[in-house]
Every structure is written in structure tokens, then in C-alpha cells.
N, C-alpha and C. Protein backbone atom coordinates (compact mmCIF):
# COMPACT_ATOMS: atom_id res chain seq x y z
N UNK A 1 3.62 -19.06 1.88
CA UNK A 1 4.27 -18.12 2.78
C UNK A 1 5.64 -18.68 3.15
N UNK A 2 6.63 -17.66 2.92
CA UNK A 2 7.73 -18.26 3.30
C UNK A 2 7.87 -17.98 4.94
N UNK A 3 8.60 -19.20 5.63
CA UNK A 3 8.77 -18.85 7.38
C UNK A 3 9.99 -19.83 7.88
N UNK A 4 11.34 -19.62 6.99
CA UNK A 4 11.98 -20.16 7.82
C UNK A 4 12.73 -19.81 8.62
N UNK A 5 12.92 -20.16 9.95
CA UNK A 5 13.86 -19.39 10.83
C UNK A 5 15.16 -18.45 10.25
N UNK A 6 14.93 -17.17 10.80
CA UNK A 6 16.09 -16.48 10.55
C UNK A 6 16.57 -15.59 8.86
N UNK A 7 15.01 -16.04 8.52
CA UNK A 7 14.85 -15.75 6.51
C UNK A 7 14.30 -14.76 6.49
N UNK A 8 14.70 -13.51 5.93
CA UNK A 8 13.86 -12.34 5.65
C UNK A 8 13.21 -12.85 4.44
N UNK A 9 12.42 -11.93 3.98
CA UNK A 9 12.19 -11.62 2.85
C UNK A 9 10.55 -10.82 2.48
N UNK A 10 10.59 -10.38 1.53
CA UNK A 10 9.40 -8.81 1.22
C UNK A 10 8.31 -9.46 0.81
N UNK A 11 7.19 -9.12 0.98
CA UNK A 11 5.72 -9.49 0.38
C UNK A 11 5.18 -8.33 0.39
N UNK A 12 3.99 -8.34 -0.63
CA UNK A 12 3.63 -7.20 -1.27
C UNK A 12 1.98 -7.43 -1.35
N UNK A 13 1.23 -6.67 -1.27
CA UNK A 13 0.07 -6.36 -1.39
C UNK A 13 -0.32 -5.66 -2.18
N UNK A 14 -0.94 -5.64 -3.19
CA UNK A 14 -1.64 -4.73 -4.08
C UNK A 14 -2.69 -4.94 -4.29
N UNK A 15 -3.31 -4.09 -5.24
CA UNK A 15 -3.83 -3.62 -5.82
C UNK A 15 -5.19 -2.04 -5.88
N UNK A 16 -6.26 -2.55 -6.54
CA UNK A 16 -6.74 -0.87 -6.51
C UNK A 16 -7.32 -0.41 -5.45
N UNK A 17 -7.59 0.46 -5.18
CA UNK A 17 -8.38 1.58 -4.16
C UNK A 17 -9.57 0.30 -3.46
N UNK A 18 -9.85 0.55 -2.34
CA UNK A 18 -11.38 -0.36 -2.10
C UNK A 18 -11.31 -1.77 -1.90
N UNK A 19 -9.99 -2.46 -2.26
CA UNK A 19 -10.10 -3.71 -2.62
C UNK A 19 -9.70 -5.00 -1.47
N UNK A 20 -9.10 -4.03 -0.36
CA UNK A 20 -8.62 -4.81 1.48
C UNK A 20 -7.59 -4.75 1.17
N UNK A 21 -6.39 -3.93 0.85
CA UNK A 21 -4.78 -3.52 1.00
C UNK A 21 -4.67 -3.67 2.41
N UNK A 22 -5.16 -3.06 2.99
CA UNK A 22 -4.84 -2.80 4.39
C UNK A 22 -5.33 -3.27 4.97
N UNK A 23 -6.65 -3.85 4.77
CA UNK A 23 -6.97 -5.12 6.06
C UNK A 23 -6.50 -6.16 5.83
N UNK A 24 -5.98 -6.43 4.71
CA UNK A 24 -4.69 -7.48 4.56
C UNK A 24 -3.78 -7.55 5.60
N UNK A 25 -3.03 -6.26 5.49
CA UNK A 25 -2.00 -5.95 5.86
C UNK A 25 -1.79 -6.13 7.40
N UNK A 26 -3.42 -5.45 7.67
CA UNK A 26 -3.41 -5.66 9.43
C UNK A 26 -4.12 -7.31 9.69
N UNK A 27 -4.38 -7.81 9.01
CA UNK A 27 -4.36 -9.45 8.91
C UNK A 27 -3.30 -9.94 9.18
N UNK A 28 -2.02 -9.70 8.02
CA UNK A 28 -1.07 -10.11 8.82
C UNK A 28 0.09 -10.11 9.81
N UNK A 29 -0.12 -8.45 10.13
CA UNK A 29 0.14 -7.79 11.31
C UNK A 29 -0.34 -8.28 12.63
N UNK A 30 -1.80 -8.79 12.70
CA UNK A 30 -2.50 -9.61 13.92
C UNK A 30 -1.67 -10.93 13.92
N UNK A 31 -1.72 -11.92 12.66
CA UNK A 31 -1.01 -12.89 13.01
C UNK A 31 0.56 -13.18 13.86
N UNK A 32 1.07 -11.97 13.24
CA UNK A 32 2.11 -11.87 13.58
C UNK A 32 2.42 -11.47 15.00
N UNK A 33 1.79 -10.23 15.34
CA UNK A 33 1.53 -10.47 16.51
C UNK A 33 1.37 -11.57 17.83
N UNK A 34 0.10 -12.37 17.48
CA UNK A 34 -0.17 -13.18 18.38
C UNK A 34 1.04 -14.61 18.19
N UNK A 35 2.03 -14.42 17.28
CA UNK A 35 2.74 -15.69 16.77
C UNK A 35 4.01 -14.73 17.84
N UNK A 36 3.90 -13.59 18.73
CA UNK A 36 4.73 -13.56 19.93
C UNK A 36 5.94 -13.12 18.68
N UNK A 37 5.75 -11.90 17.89
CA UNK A 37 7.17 -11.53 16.88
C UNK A 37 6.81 -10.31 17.27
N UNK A 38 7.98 -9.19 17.17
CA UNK A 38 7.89 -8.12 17.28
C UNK A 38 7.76 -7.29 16.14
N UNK A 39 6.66 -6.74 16.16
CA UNK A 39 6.41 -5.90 14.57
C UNK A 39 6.17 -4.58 14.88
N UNK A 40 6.22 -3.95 13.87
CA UNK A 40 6.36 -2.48 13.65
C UNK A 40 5.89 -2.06 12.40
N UNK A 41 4.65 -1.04 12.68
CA UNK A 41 3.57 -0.76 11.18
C UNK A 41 4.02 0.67 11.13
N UNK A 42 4.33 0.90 10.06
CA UNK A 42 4.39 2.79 9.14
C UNK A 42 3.57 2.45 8.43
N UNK A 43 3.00 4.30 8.29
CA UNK A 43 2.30 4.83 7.06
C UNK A 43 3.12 6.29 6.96
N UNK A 44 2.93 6.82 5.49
CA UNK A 44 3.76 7.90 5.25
C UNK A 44 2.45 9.25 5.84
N UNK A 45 3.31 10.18 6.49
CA UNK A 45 2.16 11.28 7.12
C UNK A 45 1.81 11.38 5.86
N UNK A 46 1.85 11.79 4.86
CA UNK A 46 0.58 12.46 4.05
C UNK A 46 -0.79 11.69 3.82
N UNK A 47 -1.18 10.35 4.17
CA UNK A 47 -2.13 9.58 4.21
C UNK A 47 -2.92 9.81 6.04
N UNK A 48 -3.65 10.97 6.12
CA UNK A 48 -3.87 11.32 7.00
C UNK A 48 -5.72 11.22 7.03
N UNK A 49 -6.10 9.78 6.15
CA UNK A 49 -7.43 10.65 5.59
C UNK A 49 -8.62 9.98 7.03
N UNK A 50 -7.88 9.05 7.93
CA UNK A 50 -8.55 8.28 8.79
C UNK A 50 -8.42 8.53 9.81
N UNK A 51 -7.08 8.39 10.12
CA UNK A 51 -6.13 8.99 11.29
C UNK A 51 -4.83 9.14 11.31
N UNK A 52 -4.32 10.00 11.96
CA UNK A 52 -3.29 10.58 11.91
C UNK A 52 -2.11 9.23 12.42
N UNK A 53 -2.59 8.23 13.30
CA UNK A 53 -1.23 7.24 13.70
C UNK A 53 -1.87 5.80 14.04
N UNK A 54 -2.25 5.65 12.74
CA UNK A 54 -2.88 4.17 12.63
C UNK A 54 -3.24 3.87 11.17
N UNK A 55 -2.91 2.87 10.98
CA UNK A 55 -3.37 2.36 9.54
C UNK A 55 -4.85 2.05 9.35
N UNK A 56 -5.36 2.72 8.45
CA UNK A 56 -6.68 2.45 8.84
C UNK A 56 -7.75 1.55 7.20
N UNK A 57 -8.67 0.98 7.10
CA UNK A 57 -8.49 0.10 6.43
C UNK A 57 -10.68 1.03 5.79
N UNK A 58 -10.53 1.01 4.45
CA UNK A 58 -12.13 1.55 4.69
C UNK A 58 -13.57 1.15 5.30
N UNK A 59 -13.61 -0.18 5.37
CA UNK A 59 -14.18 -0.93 6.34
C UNK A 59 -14.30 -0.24 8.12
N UNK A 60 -13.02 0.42 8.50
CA UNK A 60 -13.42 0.97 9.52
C UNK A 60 -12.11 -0.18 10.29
N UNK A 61 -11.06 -0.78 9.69
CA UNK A 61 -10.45 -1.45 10.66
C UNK A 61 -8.76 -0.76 10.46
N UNK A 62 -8.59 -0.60 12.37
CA UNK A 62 -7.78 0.01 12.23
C UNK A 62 -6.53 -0.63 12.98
N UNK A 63 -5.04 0.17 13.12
CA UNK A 63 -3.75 -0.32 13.54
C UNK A 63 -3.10 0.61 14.01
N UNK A 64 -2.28 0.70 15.19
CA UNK A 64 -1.56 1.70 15.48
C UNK A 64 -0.10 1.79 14.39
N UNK A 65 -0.14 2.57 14.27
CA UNK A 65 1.18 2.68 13.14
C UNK A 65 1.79 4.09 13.50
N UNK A 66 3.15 4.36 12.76
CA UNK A 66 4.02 5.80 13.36
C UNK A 66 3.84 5.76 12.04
N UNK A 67 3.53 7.29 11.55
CA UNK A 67 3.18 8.64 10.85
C UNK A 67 4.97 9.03 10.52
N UNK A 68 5.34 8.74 9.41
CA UNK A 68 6.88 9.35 9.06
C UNK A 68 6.47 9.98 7.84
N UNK A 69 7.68 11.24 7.86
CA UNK A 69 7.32 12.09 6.72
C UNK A 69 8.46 11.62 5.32
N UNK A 70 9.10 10.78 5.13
CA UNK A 70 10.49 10.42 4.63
C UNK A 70 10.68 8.37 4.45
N UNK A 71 11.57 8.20 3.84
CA UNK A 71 11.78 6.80 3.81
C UNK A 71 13.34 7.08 5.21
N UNK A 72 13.78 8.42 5.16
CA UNK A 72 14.98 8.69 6.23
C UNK A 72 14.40 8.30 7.56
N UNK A 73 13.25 8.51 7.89
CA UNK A 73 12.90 8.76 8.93
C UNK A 73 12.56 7.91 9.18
N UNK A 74 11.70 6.87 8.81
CA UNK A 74 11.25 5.50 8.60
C UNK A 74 12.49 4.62 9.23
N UNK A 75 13.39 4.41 8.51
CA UNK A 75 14.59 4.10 9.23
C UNK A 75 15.01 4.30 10.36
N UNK A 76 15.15 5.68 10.59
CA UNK A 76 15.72 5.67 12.21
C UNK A 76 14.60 4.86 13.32
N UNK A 77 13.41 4.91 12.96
CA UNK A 77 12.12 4.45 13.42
C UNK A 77 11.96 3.09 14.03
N UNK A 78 13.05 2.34 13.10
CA UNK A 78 12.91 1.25 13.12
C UNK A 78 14.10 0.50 14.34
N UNK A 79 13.24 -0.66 15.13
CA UNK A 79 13.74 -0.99 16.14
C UNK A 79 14.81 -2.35 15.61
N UNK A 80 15.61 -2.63 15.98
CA UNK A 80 16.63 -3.33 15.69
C UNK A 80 16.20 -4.93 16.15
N UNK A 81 15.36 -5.12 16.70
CA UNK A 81 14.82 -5.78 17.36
C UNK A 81 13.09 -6.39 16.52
N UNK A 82 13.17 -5.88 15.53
CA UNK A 82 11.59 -6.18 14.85
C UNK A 82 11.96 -7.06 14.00
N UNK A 83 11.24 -7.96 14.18
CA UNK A 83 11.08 -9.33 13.39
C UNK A 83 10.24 -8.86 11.95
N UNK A 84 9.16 -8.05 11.98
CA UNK A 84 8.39 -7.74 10.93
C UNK A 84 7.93 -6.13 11.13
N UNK A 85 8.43 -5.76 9.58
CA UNK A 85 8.12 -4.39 9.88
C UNK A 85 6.93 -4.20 8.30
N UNK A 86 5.98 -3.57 8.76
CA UNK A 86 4.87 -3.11 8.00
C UNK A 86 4.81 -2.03 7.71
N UNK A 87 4.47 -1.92 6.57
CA UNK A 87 4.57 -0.16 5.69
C UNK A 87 3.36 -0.65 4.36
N UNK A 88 2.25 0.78 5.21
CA UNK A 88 0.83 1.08 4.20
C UNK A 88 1.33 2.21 3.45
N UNK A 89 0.77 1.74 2.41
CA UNK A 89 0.30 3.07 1.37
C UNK A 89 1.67 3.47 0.65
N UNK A 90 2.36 2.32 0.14
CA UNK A 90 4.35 2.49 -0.02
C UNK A 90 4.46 3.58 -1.46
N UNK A 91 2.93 3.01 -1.97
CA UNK A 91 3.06 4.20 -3.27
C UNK A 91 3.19 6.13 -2.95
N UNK A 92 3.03 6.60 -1.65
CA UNK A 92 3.24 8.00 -1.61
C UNK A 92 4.34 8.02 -1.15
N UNK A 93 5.49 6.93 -1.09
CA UNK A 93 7.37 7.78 -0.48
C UNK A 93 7.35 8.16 -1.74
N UNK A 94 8.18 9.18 -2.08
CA UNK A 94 8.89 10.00 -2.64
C UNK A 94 10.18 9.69 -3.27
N UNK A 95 11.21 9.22 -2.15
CA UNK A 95 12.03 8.12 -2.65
C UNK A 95 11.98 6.73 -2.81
N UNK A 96 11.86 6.43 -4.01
CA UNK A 96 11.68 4.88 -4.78
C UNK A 96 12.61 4.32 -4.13
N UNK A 97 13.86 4.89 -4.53
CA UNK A 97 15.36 4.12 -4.64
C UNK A 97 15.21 3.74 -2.76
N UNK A 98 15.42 4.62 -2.33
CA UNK A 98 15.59 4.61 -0.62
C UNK A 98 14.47 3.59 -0.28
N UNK A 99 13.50 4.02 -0.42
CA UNK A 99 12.93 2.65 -0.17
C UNK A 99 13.08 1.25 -0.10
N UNK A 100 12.81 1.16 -1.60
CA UNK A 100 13.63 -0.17 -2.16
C UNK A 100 14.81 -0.97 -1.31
N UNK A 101 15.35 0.01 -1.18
CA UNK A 101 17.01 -0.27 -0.79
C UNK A 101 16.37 -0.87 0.85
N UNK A 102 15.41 0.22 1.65
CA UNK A 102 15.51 -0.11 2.66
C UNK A 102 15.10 -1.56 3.06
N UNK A 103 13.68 -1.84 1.99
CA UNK A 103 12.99 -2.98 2.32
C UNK A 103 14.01 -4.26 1.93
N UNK A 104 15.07 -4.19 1.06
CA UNK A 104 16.00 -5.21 0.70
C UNK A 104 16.74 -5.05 1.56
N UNK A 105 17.53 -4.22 2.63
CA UNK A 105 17.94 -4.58 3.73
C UNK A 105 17.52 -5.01 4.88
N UNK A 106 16.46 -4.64 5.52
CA UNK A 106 15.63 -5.45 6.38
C UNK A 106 15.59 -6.99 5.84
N UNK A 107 14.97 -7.06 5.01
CA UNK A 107 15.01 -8.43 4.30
C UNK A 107 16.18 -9.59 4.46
N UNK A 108 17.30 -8.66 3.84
CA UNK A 108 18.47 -9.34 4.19
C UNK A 108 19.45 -9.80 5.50
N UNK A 109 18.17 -8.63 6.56
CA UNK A 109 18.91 -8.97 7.95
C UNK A 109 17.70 -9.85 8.61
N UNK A 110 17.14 -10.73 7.68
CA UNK A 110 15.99 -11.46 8.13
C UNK A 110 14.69 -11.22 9.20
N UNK A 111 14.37 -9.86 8.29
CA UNK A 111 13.08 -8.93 9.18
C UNK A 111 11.93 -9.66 7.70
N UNK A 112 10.91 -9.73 8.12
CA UNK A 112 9.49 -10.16 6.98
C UNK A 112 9.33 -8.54 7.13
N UNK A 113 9.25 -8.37 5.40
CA UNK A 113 8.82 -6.93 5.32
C UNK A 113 7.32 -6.83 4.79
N UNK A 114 6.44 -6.17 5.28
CA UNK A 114 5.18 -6.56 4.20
C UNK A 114 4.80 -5.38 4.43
N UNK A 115 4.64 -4.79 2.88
CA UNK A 115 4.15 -3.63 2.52
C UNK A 115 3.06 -3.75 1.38
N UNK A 116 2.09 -2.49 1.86
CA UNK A 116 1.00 -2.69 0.61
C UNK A 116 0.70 -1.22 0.09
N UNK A 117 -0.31 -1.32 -0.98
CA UNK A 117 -0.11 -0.12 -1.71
C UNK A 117 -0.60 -0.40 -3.40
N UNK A 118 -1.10 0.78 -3.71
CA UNK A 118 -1.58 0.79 -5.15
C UNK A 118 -0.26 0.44 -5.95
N UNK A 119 -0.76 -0.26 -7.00
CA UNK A 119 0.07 -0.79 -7.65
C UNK A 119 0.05 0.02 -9.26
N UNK A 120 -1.51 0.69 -9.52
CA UNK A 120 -1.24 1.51 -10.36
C UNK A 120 -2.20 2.92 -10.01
N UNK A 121 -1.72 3.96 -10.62
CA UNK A 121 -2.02 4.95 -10.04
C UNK A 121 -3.59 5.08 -10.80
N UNK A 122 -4.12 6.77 -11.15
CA UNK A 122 -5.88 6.52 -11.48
C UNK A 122 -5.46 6.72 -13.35
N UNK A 123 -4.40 6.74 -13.64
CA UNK A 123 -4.54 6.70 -14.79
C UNK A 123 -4.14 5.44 -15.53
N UNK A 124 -3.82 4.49 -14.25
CA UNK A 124 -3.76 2.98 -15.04
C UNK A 124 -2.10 2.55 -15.36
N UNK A 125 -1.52 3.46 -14.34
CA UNK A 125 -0.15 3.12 -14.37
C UNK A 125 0.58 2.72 -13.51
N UNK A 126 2.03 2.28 -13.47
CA UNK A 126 2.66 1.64 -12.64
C UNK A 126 2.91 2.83 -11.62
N UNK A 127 3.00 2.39 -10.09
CA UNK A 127 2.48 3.67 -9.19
C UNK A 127 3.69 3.56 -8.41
N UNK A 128 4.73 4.52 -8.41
CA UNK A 128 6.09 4.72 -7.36
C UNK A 128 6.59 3.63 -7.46
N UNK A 129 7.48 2.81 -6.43
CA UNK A 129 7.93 1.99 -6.08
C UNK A 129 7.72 0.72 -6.68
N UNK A 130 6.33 0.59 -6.30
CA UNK A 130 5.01 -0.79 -6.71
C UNK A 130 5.89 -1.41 -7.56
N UNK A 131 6.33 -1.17 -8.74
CA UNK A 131 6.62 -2.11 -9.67
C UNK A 131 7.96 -2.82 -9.75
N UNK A 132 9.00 -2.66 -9.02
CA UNK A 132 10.14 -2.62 -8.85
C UNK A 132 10.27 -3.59 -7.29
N UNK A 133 9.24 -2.96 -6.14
CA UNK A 133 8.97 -3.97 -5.31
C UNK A 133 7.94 -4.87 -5.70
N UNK A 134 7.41 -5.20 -6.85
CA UNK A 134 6.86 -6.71 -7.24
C UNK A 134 7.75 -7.19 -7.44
N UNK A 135 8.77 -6.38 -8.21
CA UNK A 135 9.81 -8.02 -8.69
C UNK A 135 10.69 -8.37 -7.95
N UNK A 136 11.04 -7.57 -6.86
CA UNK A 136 12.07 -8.24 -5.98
C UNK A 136 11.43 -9.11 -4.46
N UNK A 137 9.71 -8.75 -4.82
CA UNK A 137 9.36 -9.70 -3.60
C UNK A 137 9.12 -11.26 -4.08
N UNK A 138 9.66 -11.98 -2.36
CA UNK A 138 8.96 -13.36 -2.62
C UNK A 138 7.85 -13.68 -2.57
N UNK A 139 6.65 -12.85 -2.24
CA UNK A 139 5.54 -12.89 -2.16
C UNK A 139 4.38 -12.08 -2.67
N UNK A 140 3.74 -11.57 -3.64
CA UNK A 140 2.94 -10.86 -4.14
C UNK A 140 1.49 -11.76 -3.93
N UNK A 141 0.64 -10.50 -3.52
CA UNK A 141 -0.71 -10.86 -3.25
C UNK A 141 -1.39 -9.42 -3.80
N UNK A 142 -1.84 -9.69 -5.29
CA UNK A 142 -2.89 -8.42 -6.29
C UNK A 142 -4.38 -9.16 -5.65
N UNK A 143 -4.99 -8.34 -4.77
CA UNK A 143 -5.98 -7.83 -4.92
C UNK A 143 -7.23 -6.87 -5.42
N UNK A 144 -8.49 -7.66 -5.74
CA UNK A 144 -9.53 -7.46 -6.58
C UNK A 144 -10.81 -6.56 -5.83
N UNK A 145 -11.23 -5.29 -6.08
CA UNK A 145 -12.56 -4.86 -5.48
C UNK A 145 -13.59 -5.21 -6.38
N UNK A 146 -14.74 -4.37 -6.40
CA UNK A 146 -15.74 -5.02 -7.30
C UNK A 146 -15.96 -3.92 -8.26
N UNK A 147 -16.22 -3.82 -9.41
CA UNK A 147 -16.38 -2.50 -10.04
C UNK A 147 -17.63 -1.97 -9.82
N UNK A 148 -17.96 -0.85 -9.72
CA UNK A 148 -18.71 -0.15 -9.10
C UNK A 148 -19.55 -0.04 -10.60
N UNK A 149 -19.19 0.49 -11.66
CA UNK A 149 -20.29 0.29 -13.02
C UNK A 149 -20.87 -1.00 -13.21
N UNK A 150 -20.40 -2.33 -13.72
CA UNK A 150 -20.96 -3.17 -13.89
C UNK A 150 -20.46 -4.53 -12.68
N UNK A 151 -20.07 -4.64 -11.79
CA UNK A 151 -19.92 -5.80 -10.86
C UNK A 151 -18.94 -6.62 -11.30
N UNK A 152 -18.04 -6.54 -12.29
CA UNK A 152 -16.78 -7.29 -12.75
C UNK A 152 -15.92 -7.42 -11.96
N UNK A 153 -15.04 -8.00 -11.58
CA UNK A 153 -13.51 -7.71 -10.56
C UNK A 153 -12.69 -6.52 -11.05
N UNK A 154 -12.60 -5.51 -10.01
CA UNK A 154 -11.90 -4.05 -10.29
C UNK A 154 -10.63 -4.31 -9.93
N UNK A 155 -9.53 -3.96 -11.24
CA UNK A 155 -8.49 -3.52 -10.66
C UNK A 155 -7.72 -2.49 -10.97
N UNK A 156 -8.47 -1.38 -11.23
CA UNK A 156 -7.91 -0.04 -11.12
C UNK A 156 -8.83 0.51 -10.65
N UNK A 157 -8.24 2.48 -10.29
CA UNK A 157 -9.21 3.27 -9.58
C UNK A 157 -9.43 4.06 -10.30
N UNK A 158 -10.60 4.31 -10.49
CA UNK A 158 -11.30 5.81 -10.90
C UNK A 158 -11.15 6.97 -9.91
N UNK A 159 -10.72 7.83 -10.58
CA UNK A 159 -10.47 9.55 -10.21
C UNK A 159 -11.61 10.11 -10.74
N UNK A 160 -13.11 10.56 -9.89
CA UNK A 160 -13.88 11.16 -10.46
C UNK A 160 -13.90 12.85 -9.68
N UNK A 161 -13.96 13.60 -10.59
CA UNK A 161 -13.43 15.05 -10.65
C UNK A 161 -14.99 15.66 -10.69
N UNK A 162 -15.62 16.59 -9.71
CA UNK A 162 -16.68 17.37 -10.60
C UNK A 162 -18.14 16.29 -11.05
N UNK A 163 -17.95 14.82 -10.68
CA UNK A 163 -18.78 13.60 -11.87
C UNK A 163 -17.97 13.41 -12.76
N UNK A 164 -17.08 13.74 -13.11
CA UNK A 164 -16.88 13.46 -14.38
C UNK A 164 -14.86 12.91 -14.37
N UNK A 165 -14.51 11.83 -14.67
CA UNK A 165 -13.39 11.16 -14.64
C UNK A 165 -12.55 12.36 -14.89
N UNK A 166 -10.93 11.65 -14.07
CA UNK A 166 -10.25 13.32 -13.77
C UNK A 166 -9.52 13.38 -14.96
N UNK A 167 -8.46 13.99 -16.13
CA UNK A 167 -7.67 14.42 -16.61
C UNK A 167 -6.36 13.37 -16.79
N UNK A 168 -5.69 13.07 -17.75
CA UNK A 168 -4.65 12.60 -17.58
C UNK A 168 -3.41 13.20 -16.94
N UNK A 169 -3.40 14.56 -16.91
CA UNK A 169 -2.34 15.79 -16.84
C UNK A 169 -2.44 15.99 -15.26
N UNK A 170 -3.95 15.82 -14.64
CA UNK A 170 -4.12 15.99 -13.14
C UNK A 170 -2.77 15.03 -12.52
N UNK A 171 -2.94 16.05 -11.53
CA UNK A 171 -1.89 15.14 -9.97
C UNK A 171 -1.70 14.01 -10.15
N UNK A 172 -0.72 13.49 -9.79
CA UNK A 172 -0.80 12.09 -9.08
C UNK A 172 -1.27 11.40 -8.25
N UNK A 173 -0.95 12.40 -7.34
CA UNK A 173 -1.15 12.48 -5.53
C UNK A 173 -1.67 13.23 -5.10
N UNK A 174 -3.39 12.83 -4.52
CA UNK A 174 -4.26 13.26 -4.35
C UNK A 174 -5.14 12.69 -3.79
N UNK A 175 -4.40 12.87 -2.27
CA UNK A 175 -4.95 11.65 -1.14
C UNK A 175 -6.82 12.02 -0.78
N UNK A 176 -7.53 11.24 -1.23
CA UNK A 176 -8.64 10.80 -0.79
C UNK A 176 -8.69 10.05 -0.19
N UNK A 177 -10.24 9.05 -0.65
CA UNK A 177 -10.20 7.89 0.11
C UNK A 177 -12.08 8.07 0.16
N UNK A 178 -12.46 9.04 -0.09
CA UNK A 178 -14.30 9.24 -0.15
C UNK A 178 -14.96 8.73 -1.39
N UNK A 179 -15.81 7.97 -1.29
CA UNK A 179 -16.24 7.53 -2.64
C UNK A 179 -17.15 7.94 -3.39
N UNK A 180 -17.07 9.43 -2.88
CA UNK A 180 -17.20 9.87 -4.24
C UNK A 180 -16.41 11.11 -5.05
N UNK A 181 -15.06 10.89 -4.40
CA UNK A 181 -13.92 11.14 -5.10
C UNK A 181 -13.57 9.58 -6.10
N UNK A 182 -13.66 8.52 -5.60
CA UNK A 182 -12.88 7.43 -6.21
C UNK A 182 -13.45 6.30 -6.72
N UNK A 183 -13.35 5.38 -7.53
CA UNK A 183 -14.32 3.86 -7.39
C UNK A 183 -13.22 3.36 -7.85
N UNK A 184 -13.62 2.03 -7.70
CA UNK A 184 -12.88 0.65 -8.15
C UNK A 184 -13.89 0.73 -9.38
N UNK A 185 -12.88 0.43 -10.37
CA UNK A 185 -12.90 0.25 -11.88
C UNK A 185 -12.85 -1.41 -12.38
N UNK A 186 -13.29 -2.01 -13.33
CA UNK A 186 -12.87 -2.72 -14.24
C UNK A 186 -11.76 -2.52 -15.17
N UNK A 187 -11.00 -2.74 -15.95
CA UNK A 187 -10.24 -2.38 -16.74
C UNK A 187 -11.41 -1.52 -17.94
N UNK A 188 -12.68 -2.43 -18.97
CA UNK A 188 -13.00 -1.66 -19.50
C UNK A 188 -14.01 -0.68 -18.78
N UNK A 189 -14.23 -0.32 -17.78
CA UNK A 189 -15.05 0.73 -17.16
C UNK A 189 -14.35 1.97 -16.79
N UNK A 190 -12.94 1.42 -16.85
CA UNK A 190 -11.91 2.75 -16.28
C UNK A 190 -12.11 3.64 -17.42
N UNK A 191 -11.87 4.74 -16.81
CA UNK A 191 -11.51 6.01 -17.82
C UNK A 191 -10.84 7.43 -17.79
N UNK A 192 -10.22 7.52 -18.11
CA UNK A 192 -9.00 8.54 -18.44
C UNK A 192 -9.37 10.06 -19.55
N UNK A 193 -9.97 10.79 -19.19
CA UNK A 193 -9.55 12.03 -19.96
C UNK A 193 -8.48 12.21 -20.67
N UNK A 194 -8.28 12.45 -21.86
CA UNK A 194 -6.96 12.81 -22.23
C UNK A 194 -7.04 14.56 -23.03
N UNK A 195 -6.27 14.90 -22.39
CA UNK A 195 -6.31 16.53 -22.90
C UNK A 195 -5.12 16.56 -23.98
């Protein structure tokens, strides 16, 4: 962990559905906290599947967080005064670029940015932002769930449609979070429809 006085810089959380993104996240949101820093947690409103103004983790652990509809808005949001600003679920902004941009300025005005978020989407791909903020963070932490077919370490998500794995052509974005819309996959347990 980097912590030297007055040093920004981005850390990243990934990986698939199920796997503690977000009780990570509010892990190190608590620390931070009680280490007497001023922090500040977003989630983008369309991740509404727990609660509407808190980060909420599937386990049942939760965070007060502000609900922005925009990476614009996110910004104005932000207090000038926050040592660490937290942002769940970074794969549903819309704008990559704005993002990006934003978390490398915080960074550079020595705010700890730590954001988490799928890193690939259910068809096994690189998901929004995710890949672009791996390489410019100093800190990446890929997290593992368990695969739900055979007990291997999961790191992708299954999209199950009907029982039956969703479509390659389906949505992107298609906020769940019920399991039995989703599972943590193995790589060979994942599976993809292709039409």
C-alpha cells in the first residue's frame, strides 16, 4: 500500500460478481475512516439493487454513499477537502474518458482514489473503464469467488437467462445482483451463447 504524505494515487479492485468488490472497498473505507481522513464513497444511481444511497456488499454489508447519475456530477460532489474518495461499481459510468481523467486528477492532487468494479463483463470481456484503470493504477487487487459448478476459483460471471446462459448479442448492462440471475464462473465453466 502506498501512504506517503501528501501522495495520491488510484487502486483498483476487481474482479467477478460474488467475489467481496465491495466489502473490500468498505474495508478500506472503515480503515480510512478510523485513520481520522476524510472520505467520500459514490455509486452510479443505476446500481440501485440494495439501496438507493449506500454501497452495499452481497453479504449484507453496507456504506453510506451519494447515488450520482454522471461522472459530471460525481465531480461537483466531491469535497475539496477529501483525502479519499471511493467509487463502487466504476464499470456502469458511461463516460470512460471522464472518468479516467477524473480519478487521475484526484490522484494528482494527492486524494487515494479506490474504486472497484467488474473487470470483465458476462461475456468474458474487458468491462468500461476497468481496463485502462488497471494500468494506470498503483495498486490492483483481482479478486476470486468460488465457482458455483465445480468449486474452482471464479473469475468471471455467468448471465443465466430463462436457466439457460444469456446470448452474446444480449445487453451489457443489466443490473442484477440475484443469484439466480448470475454465478461466479470458472473460466472453463463460463459460457457464452453465441448466435
Amino acid at each position: 500500500m502506498y501512504s506517503k504524505p501528501n501522495s495520491g494515487w488510484i487502486e483498483v479492485i476487481c474482479g467477478c460478481m460474488f467475489c467481496g468488490k465491495t466489502e473490500e472497498l468498505i474495508r478500506r473505507v472503515r480503515r480510512a475512516e478510523i485513520a481520522k481522513e476524510t472520505v467520500q464513497v459514490f455509486k452510479p444511481h443505476i446500481d440501485s439493487r440494495y439501496s438507493e444511497n449506500e454501497v452495499a456488499s452481497h453479504n449484507g454489508l453496507q456504506w453510506q454513499a451519494t447515488a450520482v447519475c454522471s461522472v459530471r456530477e460525481l465531480k461537483e460532489f466531491i469535497d475539496e477537502q477529501a483525502s479519499v474518495v471511493a467509487i463502487d461499481e466504476v464499470q456502469f459510468f458511461d463516460n470512460e474518458a471522464a472518468l479516467i481523467s477524473l480519478c487521475e486528477e484526484l490522484a494528482d492532487r494527492g486524494v487515494r482514489v479506490v474504486v472497484a468494479g467488474l473487470d470483465l463483463d458476462f461475456r468474458g470481456e474487458p468491462f468500461g473503464a476497468m481496463p485502462e484503470l488497471l494500468a494506470r493504477a498503483e495498486e490492483v487487487t483481482k479478486l476470486h469467488a468460488i465457482c458455483v459448478k465445480c468449486g474452482e476459483s471464479a473469475t468471471r460471471t455467468q448471465r443465466i437467462i430463462d436457466g439457460k446462459p444469456a446470448a452474446y448479442d444480449d445487453p451489457i448492462i443489466l443490473v442484477g445482483g440475484q443469484k439466480e440471475g448470475y454465478e461466479a464462473r470458472c473460466r472453463s465453466c463460463h459460457q457464452v451463447c453465441k448466435t
